[in-house]
C-alpha atoms as a PDB file:
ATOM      1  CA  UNK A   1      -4.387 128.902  63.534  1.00  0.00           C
ATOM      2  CA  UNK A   2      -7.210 126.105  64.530  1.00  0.00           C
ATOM      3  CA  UNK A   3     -10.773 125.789  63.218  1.00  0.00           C
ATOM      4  CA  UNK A   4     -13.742 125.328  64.692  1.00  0.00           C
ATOM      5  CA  UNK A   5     -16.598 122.959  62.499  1.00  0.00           C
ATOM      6  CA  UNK A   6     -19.977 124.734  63.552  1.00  0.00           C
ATOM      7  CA  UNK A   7     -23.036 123.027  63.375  1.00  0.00           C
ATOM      8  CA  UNK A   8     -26.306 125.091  62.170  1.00  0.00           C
ATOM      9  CA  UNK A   9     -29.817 124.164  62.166  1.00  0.00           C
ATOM     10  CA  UNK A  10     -32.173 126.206  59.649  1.00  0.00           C
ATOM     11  CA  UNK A  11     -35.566 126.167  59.671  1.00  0.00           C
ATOM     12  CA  UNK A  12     -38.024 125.580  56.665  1.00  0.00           C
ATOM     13  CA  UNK A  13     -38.089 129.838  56.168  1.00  0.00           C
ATOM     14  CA  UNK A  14     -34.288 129.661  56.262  1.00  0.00           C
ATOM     15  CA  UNK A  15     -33.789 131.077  59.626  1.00  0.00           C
ATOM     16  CA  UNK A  16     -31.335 130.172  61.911  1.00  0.00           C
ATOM     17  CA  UNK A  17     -32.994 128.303  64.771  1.00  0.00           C
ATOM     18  CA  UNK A  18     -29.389 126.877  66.197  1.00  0.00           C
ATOM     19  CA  UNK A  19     -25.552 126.806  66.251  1.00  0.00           C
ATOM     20  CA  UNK A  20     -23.651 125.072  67.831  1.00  0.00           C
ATOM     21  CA  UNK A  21     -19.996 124.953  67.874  1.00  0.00           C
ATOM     22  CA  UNK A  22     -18.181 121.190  68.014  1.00  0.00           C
ATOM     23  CA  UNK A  23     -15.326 119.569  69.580  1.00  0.00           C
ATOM     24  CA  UNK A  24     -12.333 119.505  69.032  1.00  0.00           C
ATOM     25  CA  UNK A  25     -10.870 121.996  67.259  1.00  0.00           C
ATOM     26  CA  UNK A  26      -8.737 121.125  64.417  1.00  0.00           C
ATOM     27  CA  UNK A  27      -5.316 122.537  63.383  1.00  0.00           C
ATOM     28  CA  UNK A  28      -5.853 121.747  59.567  1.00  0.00           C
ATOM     29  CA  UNK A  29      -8.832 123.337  57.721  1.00  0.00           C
ATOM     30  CA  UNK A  30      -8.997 119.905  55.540  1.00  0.00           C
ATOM     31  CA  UNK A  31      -9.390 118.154  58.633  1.00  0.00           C
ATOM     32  CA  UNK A  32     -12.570 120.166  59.671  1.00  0.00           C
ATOM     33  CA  UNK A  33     -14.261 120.143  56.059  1.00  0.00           C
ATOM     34  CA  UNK A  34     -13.459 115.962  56.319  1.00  0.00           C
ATOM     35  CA  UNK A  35     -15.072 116.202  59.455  1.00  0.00           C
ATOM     36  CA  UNK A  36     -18.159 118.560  57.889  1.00  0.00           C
ATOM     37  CA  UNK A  37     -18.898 116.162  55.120  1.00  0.00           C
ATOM     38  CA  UNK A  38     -19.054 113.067  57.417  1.00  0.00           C
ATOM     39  CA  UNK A  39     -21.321 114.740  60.061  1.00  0.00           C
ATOM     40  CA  UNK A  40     -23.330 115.844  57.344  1.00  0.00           C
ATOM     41  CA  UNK A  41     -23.358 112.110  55.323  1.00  0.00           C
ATOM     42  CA  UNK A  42     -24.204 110.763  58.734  1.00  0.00           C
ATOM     43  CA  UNK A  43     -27.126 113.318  59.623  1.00  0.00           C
ATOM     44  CA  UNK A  44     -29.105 113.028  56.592  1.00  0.00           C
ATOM     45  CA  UNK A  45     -31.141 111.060  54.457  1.00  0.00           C
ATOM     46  CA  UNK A  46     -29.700 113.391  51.962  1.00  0.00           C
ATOM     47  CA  UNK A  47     -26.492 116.032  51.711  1.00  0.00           C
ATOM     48  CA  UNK A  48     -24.528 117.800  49.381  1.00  0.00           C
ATOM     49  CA  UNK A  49     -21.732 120.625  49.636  1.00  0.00           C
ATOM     50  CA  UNK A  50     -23.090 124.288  49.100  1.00  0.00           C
ATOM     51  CA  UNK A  51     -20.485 126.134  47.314  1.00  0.00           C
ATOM     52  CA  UNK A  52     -22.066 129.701  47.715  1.00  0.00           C
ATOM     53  CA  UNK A  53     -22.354 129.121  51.545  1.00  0.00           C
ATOM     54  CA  UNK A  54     -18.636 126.986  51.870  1.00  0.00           C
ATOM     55  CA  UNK A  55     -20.207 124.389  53.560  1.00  0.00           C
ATOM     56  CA  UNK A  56     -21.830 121.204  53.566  1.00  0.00           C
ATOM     57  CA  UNK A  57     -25.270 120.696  54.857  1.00  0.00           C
ATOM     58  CA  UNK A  58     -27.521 117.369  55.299  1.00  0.00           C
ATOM     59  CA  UNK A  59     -31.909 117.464  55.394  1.00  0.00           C
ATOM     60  CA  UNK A  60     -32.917 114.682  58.003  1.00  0.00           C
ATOM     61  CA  UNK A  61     -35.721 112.583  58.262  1.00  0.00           C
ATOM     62  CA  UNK A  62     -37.608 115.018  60.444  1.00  0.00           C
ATOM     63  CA  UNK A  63     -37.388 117.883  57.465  1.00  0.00           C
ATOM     64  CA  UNK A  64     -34.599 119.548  59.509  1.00  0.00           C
ATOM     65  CA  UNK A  65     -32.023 121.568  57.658  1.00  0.00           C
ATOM     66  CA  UNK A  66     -28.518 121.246  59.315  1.00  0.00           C
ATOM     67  CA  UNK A  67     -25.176 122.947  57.936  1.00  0.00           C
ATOM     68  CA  UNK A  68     -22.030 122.343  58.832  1.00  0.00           C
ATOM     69  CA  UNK A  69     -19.601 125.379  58.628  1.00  0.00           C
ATOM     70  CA  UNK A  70     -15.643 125.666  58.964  1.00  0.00           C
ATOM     71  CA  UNK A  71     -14.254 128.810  60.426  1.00  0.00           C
ATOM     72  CA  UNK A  72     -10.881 129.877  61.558  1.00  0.00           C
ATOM     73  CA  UNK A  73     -10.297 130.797  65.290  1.00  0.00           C
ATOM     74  CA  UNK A  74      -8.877 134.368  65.413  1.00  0.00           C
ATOM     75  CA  UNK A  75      -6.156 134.470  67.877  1.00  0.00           C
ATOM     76  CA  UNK A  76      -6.016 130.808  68.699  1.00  0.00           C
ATOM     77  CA  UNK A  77      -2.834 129.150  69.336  1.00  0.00           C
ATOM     78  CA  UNK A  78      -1.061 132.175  70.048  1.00  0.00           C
ATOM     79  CA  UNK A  79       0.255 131.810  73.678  1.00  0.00           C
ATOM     80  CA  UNK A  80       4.122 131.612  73.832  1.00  0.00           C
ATOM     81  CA  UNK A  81       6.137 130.011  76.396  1.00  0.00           C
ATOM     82  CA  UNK A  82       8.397 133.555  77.822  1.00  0.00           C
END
């Protein structure tokens, strides 16, 4: 199975104005939440991890809300050599 880190801007009423899936996929899901916490350290004046959401999120200078989400790719690595 690989993941996929997704990157989600929120708006000041909490809506979701963007996502944007990242590059590359990882194979290890403590790879991608490594990955989540350092985009969201280097994104923000300020960031934290959201335990009810599973994901850590950053506020930048410009008041923008960003969230960084790990999800598993259904299906992925699943082509065998016949």
């Amino acid at each position: 199975m690989l993941f996929e880190l997704v990157q989600i801007e929120v708006d000041q009423s909490g809506d979701v104005v963007a996502m944007t899936p990242t590059q590359p996929l990882f194979e290890l899901a403590q790879d991608a939440l490594a990955m989540a916490e350092f985009s969201a350290a280097r994104c923000g004046i300020d960031y934290g991890y959201d335990a009810d959401r599973d994901c850590w999120w950053a506020k930048s200078a410009d008041e923008r809300t960003l969230m960084f989400l790990v999800r598993p790719i259904v299906g992925a690595g699943l082509d065998h050599a016949a």
